[in-house]
Protein backbone atom coordinates (compact mmCIF):
# COMPACT_ATOMS: atom_id res chain seq x y z
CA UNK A 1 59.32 -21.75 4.19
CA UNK A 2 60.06 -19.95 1.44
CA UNK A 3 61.02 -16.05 2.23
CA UNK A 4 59.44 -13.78 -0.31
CA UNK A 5 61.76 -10.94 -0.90
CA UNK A 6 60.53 -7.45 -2.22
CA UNK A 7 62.02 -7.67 -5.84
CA UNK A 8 60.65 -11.11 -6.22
CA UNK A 9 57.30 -9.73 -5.39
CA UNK A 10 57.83 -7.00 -7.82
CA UNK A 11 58.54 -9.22 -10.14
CA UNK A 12 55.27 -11.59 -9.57
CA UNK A 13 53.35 -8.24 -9.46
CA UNK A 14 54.43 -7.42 -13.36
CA UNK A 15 54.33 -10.76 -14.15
CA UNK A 16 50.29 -10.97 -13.34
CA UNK A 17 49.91 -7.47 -14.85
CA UNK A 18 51.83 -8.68 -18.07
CA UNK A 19 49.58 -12.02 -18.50
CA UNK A 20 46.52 -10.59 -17.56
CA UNK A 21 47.03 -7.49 -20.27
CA UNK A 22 47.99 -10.61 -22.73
CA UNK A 23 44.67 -12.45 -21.54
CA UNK A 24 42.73 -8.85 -22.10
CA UNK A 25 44.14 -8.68 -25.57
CA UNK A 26 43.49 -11.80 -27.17
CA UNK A 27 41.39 -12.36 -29.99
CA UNK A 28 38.17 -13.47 -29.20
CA UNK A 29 36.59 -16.18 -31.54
CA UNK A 30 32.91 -16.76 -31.85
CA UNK A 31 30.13 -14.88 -33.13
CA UNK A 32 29.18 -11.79 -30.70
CA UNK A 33 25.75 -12.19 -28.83
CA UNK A 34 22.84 -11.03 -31.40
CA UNK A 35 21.94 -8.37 -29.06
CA UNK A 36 25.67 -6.67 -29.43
CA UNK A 37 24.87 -7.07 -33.24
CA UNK A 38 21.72 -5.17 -33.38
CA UNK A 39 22.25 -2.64 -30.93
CA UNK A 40 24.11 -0.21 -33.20
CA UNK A 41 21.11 -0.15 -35.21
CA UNK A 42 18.40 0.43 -32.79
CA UNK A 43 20.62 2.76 -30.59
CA UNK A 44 18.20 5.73 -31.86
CA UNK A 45 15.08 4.38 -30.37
CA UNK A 46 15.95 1.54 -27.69
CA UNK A 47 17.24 2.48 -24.41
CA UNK A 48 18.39 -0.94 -23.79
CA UNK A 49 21.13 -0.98 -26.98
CA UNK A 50 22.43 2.48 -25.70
CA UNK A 51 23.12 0.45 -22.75
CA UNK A 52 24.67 -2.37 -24.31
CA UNK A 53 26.32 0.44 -26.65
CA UNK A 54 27.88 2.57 -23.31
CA UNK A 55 28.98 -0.97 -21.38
CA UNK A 56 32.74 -0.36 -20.62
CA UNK A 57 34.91 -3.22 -21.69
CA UNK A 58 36.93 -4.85 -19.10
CA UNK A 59 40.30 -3.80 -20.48
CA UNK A 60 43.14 -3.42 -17.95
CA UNK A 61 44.77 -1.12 -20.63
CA UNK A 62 42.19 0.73 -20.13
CA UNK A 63 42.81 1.26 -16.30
CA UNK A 64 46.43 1.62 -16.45
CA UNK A 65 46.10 4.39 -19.02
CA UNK A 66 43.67 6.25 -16.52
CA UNK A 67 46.40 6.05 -13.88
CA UNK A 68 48.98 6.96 -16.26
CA UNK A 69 47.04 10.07 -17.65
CA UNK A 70 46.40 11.15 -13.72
CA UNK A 71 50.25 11.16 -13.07
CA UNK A 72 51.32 12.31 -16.73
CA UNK A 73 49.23 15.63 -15.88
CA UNK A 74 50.72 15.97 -12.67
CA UNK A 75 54.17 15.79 -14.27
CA UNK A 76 53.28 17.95 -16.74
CA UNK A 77 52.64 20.53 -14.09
CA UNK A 78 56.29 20.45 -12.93
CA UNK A 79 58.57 22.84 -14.62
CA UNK A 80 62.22 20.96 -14.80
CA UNK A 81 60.28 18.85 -17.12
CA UNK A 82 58.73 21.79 -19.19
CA UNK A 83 61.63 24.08 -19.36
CA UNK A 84 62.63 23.55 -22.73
CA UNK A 85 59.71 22.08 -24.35
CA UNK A 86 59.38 24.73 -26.86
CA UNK A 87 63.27 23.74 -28.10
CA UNK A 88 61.66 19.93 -28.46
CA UNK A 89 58.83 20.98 -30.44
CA UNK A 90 61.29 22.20 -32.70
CA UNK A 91 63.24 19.97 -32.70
CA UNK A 92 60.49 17.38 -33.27
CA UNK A 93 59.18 19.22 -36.10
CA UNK A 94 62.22 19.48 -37.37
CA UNK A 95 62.93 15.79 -37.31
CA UNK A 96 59.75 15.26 -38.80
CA UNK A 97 58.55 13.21 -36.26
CA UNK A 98 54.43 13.59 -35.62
CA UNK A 99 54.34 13.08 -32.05
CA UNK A 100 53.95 16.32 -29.26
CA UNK A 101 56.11 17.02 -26.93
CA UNK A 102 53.98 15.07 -23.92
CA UNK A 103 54.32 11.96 -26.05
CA UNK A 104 58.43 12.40 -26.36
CA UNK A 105 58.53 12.82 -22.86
CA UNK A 106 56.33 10.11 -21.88
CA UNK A 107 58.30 8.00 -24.72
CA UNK A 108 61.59 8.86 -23.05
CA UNK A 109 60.82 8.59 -18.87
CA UNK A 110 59.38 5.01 -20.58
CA UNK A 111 62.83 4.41 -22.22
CA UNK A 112 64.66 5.52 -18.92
CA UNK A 113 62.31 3.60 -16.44
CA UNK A 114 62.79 0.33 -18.44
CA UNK A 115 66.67 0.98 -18.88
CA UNK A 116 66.78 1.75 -15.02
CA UNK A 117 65.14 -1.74 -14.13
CA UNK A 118 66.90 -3.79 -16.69
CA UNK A 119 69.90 -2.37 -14.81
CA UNK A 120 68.76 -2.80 -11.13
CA UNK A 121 67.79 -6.47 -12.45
CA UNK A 122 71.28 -7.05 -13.78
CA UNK A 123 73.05 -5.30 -10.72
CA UNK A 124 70.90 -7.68 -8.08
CA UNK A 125 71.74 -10.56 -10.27
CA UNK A 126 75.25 -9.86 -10.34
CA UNK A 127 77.35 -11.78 -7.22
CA UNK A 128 77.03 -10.49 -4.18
CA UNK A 129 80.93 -9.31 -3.83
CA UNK A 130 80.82 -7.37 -7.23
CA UNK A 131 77.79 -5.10 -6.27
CA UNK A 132 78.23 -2.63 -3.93
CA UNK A 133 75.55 0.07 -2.51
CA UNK A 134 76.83 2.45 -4.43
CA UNK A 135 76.68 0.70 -7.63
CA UNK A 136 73.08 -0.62 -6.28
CA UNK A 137 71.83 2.81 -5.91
CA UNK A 138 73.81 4.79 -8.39
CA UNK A 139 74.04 2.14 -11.37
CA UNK A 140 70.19 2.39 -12.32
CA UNK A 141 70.30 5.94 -11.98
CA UNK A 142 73.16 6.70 -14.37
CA UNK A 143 71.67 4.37 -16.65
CA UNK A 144 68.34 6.08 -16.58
CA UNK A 145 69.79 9.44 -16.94
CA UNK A 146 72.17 8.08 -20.01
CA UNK A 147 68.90 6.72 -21.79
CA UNK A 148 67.27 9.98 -21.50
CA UNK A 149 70.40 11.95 -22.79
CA UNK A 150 70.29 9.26 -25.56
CA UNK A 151 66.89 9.84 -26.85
CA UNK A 152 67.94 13.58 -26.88
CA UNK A 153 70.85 13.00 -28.84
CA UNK A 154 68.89 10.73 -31.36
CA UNK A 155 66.02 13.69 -31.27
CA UNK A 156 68.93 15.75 -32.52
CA UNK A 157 70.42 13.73 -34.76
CA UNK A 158 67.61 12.82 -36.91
CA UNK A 159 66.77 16.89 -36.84
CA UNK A 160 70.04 17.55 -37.70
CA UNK A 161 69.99 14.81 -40.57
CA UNK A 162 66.55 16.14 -42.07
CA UNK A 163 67.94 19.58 -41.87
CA UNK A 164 70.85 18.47 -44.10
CA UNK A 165 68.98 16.86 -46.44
CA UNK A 166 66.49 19.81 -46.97
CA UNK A 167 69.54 22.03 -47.67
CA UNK A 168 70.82 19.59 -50.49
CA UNK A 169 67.05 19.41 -52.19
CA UNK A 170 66.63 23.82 -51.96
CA UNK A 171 68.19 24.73 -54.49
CA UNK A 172 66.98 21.80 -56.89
CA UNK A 173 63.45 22.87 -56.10
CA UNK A 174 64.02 26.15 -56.40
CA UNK A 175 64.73 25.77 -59.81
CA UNK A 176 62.15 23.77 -60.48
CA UNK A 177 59.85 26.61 -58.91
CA UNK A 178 61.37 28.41 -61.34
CA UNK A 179 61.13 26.78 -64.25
CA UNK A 180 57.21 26.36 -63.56
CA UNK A 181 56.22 29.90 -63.06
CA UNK A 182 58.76 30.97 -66.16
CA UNK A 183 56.35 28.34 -68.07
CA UNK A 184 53.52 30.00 -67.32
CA UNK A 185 52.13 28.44 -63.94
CA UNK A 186 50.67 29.93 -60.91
CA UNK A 187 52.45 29.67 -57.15
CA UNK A 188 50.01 27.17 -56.38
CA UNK A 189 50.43 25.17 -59.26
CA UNK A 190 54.10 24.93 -59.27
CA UNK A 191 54.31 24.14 -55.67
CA UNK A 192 51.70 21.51 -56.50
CA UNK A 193 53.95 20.27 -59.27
CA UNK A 194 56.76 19.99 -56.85
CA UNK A 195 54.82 18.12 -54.23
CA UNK A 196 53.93 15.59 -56.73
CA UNK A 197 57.14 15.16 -58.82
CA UNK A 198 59.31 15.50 -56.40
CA UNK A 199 60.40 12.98 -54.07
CA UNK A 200 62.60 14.28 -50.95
CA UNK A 201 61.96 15.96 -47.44
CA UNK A 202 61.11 19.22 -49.18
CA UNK A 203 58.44 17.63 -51.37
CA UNK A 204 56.91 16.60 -48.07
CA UNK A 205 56.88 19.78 -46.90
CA UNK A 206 55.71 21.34 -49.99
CA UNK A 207 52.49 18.75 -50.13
CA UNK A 208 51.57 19.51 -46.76
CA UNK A 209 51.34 23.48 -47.91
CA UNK A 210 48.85 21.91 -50.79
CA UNK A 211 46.53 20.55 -48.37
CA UNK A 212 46.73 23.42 -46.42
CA UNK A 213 45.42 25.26 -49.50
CA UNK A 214 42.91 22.44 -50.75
CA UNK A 215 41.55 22.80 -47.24
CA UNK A 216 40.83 26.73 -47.29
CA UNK A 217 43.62 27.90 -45.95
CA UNK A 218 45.53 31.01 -48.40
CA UNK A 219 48.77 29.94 -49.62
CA UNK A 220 50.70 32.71 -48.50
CA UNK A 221 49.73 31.78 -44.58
CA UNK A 222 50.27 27.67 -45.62
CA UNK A 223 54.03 29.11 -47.07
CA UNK A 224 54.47 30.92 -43.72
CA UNK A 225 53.36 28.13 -41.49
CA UNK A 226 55.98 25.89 -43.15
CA UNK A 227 58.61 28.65 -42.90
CA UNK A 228 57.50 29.02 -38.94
CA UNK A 229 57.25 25.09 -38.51
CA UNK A 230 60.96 24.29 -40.16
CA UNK A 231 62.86 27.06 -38.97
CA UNK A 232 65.75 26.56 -41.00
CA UNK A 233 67.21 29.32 -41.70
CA UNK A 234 68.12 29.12 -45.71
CA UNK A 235 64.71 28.27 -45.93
CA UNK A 236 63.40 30.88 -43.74
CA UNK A 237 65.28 33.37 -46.54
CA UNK A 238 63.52 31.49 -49.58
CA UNK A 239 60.27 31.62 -48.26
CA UNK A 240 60.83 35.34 -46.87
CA UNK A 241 61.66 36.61 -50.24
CA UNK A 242 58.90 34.52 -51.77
CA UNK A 243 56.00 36.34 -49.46
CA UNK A 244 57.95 39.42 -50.03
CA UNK A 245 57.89 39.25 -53.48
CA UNK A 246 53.62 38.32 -53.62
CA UNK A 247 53.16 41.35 -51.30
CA UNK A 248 54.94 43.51 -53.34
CA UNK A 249 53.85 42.30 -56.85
CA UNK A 250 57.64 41.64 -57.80
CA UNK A 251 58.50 38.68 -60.45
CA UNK A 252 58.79 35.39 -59.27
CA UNK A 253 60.64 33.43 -61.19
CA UNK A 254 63.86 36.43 -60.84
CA UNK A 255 63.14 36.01 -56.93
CA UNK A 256 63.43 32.32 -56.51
CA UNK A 257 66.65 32.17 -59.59
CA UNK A 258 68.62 34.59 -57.36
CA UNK A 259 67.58 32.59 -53.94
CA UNK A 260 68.17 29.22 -56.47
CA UNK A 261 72.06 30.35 -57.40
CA UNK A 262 72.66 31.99 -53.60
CA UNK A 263 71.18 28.23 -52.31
CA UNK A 264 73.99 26.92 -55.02
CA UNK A 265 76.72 29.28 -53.44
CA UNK A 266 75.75 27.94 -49.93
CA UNK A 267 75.97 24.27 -50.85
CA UNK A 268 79.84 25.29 -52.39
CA UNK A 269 80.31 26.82 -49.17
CA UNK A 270 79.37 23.95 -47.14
CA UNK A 271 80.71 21.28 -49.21
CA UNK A 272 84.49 23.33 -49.13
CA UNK A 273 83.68 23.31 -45.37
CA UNK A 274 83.26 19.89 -45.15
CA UNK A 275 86.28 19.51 -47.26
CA UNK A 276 88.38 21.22 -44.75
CA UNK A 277 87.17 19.56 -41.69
CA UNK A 278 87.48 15.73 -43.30
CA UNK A 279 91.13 17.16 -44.38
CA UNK A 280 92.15 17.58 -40.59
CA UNK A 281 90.13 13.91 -39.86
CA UNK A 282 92.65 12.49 -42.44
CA UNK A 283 95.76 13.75 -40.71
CA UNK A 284 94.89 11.53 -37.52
CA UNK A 285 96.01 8.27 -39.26
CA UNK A 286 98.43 9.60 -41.00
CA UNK A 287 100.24 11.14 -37.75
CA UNK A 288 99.27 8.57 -35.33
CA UNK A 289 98.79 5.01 -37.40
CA UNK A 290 101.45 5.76 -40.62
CA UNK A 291 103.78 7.61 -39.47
CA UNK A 292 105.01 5.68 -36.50
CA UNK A 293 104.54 2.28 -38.58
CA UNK A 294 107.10 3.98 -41.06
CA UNK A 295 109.38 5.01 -38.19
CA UNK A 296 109.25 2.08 -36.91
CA UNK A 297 110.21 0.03 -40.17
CA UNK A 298 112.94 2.68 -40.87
CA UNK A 299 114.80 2.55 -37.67
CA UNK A 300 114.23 -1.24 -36.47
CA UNK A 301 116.75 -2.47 -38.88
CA UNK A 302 119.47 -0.41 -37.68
CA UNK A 303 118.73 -1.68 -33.86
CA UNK A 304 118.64 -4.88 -34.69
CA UNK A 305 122.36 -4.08 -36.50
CA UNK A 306 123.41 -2.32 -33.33
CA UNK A 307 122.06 -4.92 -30.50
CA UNK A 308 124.13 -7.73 -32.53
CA UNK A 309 127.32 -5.78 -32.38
CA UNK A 310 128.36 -4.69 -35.54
């Protein structure tokens, strides 16, 4: 007899789930029955098609995502989990990324959970004298802990990336701002005239602000929103001295030139920053890779000399 272990039957037990959700998603060919057909027409006045209309399908998606969404609220209800989800939100804002913080999380204990079994799988696998308990019970835990901290780091990253790039395109748009309202053009134009000639993170940004406006929604409130949603904080300074400048009737286009060259002056700053830092980066192969080569070249000779006996 055959002893049925409890990983095998976990395994059997995802295998089933996996080809019955394949079996639940497949295509169906055929015509649908003529009452399916007609019901969505008839719904108003037959009983019997709001029937057909309200009949569940059979989906085990379906069911698992009821489970899921049972246990995702009672995470959510936990506060480890929620301590810092207002530094994600900006962060996934930031990033650009249109997903809520629930959805990152869920994204990420997916990421972990799958990490952690591929690494239990590999561990029990393994032969018997190179696994220990300790690497049994710790392995899939480390690994499930290092894919979380990963999809925080790549959270970051891509923020951090998106950030950059909005700091190069400021002070390009600026002046284009500028040059549209010294032409004659209205805030709303020129920042409509950015959105749609532009091409670049800010442009983005900027065409969101439009639709904002399109929709109803006043421009200075659509300019603030974006200010509040980025939180960069050369941005935050444009856009402050913008609203500034509408609420106090000031000139535009001398606003946004002055924030345009002090953008410029940042960039210089940053790029001589950058300068310095890659500077030091160079110095590692020269002191640890060139140096010792040259050493090396220069004094070997001379052994060589002395270990013969001249």
């Amino acid at each position: 007899m055959v002893q049925v272990t409890a990983f095998a039957l976990v395994v059997g037990l995802l295998l089933g789930l996996g080809a019955w959700l394949l079996l639940a998603s497949a295509p169906r060919f055929g015509r649908r029955p003529l009452i399916e057909r007609v019901a969505p027409f008839v719904s108003d006045v037959s009983a019997a098609a709001r029937d057909v209309l309200d009949r569940r399908p059979n989906d085990p998606a379906l069911v698992l995502a009821a489970v899921f969404e049972i246990w995702g609220i009672r995470l959510r209800r936990i506060s480890v989990l929620s301590a810092q989800s207002g530094a994600a939100a900006l962060r996934l804002r930031q990033a650009g990324w249109h997903r809520s913080v629930e959805r990152f999380r869920l994204e990420q204990s997916s990421v972990s959970a799958i990490v952690a079994m591929a690494t239990a799988a590999a561990i029990l696998f393994a032969p018997a004298a190179s696994a220990g308990p300790v690497l049994i019970v710790g392995g899939p835990i480390a690994a499930a802990f290092a894919a979380a901290a990963a999809c925080e780091l790549l959270l970051q990253r891509s923020a951090r990336l998106r950030l950059a790039r909005i700091d190069d395109e400021l002070p390009t748009v600026l002046e284009f701002l500028t040059l549209s309202l010294t032409a004659g053009e209205s805030l709303l134009d020129a920042v409509r005239r950015v959105a749609r000639s532009a091409d670049g993170e800010l442009s983005a940004e900027f065409a969101r602000v439009v639709a904002s406006a399109g929709a109803g929604s006043p421009l200075i409130g659509a300019l603030a929103e974006m200010r509040d949603r980025l939180a960069h904080p050369p941005l935050t300074r444009a856009l402050d001295q913008v609203l500034g400048a509408v609420e106090r009737g000031s000139p535009l286009a001398a606003v946004l030139r002055a924030q345009a060259t002090d953008a410029r002056e940042s960039a210089k700053r940053r790029l001589i920053e950058a300068a310095g830092r890659k500077e030091i980066a160079m110095l590692v192969p020269l002191v640890f890779l060139i140096l010792p080569v040259t050493v090396v070249f220069g004094l070997y000779p001379g052994y060589v000399v002395l270990q013969a006996g001249f």
